[in-house]
C-alpha atoms as a PDB file:
ATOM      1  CA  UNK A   1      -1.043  -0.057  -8.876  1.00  0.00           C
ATOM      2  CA  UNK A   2       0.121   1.790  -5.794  1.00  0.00           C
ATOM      3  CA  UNK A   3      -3.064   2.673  -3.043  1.00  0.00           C
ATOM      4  CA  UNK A   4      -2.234   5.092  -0.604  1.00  0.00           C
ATOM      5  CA  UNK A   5      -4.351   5.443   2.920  1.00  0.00           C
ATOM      6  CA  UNK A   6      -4.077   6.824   6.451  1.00  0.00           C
ATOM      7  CA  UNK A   7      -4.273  10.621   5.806  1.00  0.00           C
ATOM      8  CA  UNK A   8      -6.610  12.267   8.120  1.00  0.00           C
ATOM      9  CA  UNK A   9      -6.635  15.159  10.348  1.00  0.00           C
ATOM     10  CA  UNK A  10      -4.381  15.812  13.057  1.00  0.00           C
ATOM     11  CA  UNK A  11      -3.518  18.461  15.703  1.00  0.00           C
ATOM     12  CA  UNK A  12      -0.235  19.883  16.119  1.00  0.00           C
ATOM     13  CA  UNK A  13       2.313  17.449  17.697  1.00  0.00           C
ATOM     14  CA  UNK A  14       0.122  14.285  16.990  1.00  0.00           C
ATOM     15  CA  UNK A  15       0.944  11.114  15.014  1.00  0.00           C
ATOM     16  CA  UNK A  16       0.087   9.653  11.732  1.00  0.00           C
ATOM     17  CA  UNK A  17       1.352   6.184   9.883  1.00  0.00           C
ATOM     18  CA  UNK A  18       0.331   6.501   6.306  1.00  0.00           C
ATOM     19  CA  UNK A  19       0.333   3.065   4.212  1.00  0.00           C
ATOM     20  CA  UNK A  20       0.758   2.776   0.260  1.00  0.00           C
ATOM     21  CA  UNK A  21      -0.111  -0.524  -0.812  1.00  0.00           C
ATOM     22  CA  UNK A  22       1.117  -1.976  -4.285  1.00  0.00           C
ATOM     23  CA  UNK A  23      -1.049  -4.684  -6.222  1.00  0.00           C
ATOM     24  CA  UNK A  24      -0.223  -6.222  -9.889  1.00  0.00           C
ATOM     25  CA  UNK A  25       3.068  -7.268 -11.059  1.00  0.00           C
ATOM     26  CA  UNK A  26       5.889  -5.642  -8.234  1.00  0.00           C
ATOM     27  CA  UNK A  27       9.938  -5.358  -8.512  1.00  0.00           C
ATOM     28  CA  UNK A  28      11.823  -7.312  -5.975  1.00  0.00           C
ATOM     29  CA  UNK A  29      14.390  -4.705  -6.812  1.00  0.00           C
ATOM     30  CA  UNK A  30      12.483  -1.235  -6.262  1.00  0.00           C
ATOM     31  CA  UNK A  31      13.038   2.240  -5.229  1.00  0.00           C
ATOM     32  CA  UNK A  32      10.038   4.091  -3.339  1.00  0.00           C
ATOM     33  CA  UNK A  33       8.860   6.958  -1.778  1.00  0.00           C
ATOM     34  CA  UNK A  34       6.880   9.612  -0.572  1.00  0.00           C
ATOM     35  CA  UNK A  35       6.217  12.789  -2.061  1.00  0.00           C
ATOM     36  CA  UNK A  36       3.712  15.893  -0.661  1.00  0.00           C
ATOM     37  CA  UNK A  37       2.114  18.771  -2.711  1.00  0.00           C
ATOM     38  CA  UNK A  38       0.191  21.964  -0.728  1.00  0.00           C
ATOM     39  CA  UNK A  39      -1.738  24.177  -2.948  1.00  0.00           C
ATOM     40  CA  UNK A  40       0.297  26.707  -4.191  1.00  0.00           C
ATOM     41  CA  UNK A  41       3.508  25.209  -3.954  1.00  0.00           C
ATOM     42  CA  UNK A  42       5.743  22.814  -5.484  1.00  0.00           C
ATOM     43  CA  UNK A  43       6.027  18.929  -4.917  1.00  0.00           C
ATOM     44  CA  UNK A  44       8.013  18.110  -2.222  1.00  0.00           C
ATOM     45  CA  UNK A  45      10.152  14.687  -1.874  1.00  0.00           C
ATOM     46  CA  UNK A  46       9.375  13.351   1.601  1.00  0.00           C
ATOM     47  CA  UNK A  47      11.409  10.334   1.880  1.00  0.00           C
ATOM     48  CA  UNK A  48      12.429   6.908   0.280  1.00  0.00           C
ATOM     49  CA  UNK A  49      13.560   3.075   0.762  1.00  0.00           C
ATOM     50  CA  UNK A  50      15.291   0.920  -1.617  1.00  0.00           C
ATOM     51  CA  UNK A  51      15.146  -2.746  -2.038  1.00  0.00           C
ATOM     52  CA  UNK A  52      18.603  -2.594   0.147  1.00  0.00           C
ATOM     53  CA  UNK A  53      17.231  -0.956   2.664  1.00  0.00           C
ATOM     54  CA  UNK A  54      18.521   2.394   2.441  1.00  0.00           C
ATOM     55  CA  UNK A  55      16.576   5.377   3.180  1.00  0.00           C
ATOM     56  CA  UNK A  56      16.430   9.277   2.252  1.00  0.00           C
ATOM     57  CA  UNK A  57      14.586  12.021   3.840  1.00  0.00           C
ATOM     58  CA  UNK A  58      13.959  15.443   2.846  1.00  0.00           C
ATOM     59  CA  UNK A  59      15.111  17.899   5.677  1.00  0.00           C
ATOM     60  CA  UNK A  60      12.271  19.084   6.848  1.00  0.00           C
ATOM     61  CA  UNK A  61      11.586  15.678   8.240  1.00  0.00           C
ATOM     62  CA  UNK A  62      14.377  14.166   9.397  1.00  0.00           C
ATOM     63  CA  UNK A  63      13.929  13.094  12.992  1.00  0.00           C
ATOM     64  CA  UNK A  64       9.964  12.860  12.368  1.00  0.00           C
ATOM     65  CA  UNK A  65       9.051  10.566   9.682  1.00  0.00           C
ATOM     66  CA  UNK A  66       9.975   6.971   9.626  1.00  0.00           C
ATOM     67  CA  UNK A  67       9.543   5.067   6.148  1.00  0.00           C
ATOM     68  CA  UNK A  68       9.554   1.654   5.891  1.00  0.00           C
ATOM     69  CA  UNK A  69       8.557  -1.147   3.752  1.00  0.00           C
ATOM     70  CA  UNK A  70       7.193  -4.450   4.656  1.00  0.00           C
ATOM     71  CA  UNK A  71       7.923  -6.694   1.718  1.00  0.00           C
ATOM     72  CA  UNK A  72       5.336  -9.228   2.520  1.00  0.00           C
ATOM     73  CA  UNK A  73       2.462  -7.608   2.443  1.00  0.00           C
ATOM     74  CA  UNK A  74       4.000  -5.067  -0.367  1.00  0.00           C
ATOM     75  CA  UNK A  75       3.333  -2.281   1.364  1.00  0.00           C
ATOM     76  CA  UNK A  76       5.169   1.313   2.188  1.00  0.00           C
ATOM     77  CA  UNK A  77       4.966   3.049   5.084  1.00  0.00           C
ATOM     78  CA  UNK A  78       5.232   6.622   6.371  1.00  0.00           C
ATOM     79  CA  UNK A  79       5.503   7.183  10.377  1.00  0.00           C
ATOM     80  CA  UNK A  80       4.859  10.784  10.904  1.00  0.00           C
ATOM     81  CA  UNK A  81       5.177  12.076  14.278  1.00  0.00           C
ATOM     82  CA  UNK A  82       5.617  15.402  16.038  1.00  0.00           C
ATOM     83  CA  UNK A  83       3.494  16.786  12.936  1.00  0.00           C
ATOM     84  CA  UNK A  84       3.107  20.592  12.289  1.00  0.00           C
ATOM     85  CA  UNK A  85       0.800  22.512  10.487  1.00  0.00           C
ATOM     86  CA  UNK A  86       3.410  23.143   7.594  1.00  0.00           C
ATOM     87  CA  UNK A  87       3.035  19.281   7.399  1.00  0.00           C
ATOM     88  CA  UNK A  88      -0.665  19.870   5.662  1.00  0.00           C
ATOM     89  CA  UNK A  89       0.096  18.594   2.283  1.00  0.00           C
ATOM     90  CA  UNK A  90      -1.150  15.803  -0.078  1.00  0.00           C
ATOM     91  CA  UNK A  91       0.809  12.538   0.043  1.00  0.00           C
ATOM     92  CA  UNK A  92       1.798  10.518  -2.542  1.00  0.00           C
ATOM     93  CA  UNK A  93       3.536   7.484  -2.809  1.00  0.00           C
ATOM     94  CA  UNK A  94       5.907   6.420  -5.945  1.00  0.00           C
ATOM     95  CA  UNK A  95       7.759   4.311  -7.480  1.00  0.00           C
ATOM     96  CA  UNK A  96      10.473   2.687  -9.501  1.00  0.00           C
ATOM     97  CA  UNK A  97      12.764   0.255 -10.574  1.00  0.00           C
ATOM     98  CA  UNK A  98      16.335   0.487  -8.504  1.00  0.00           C
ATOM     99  CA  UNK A  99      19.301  -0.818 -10.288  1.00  0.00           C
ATOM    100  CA  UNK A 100      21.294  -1.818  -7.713  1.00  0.00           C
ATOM    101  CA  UNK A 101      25.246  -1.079  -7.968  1.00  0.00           C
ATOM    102  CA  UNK A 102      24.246   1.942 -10.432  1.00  0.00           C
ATOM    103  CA  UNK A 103      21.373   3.794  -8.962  1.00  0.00           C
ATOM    104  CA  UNK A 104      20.295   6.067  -5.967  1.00  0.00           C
ATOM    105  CA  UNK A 105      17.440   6.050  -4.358  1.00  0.00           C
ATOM    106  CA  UNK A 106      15.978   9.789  -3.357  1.00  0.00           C
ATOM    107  CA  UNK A 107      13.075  11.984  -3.366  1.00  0.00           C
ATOM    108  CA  UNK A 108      14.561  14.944  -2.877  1.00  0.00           C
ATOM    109  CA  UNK A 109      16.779  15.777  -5.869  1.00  0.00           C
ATOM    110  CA  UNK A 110      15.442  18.200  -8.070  1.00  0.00           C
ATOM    111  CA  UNK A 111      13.547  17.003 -10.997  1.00  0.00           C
ATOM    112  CA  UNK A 112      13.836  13.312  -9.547  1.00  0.00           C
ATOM    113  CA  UNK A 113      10.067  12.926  -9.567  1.00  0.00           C
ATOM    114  CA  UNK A 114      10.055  12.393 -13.223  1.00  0.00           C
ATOM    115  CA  UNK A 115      12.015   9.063 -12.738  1.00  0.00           C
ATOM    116  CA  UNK A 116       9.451   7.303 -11.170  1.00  0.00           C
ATOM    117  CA  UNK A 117       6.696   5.847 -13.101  1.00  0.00           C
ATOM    118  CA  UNK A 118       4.259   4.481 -10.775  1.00  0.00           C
ATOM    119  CA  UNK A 119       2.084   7.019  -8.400  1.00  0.00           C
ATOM    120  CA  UNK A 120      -0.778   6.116  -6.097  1.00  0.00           C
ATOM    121  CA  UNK A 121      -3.804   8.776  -5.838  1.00  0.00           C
ATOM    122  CA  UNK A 122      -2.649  10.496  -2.621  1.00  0.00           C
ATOM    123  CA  UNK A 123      -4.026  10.964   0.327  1.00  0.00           C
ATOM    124  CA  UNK A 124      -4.662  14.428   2.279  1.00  0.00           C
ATOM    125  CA  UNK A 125      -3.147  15.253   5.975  1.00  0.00           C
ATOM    126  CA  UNK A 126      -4.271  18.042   7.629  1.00  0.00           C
ATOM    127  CA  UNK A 127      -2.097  19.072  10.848  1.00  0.00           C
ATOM    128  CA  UNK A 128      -4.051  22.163  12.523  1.00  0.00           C
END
């Protein structure tokens, strides 16, 4: 079970850190990520981590989200900063299993969202 939190509204230019915490049985070898959905338009890969470390981010983020994961406390993070009002989306995080040596790790391939197989319930930022 993945539980997202830390969506909120924002003005223009100001920071959130969203946090999607897994409980239950968890993958030591994982691939997860961040996805965002606006009414009207399609879902929209964000970012994503591996259980290697590597990371992916759509292009309309890069240089303004960070995502990380702390294994410890199972939990994903999302750094947003510099946030715009295009930013306004729901945010979900996801999940998989990563086989490692055969697989990449993205959210941003087309159709890629269908791979994973564990979502959390979202949660809403609003950037005004």
């Amino acid at each position: 079970q993945l539980v997202e939190s830390g969506g909120g509204s924002v003005q223009a230019g100001g920071s959130l850190r969203l946090s999607c915490t897994a409980s239950g049985r968890t993958n030591s070898s994982y691939c997860m990520g961040w996805f965002r959905q606006s009414p009207g338009k399609e879902r929209e890969g964000v970012a994503s981590i591996d259980s290697t470390g590597s990371t992916t981010y759509g292009d309309s983020v890069k240089g303004r989200f960070t995502i990380s994961k702390d294994n410890a406390k199972n939990t994903l993070y999302l750094q947003m900063v510099s946030l715009k009002p295009e930013d306004t989306a729901m945010y979900y995080c996801a999940a998989r299993y990563f086989y490692r040596g055969l697989d990449y790790c993205t959210t941003t391939s087309k159709g890629v969202a269908g791979s994973f197989n564990n979502w959390g319930q979202g949660t809403q930022v609003t950037v005004s």
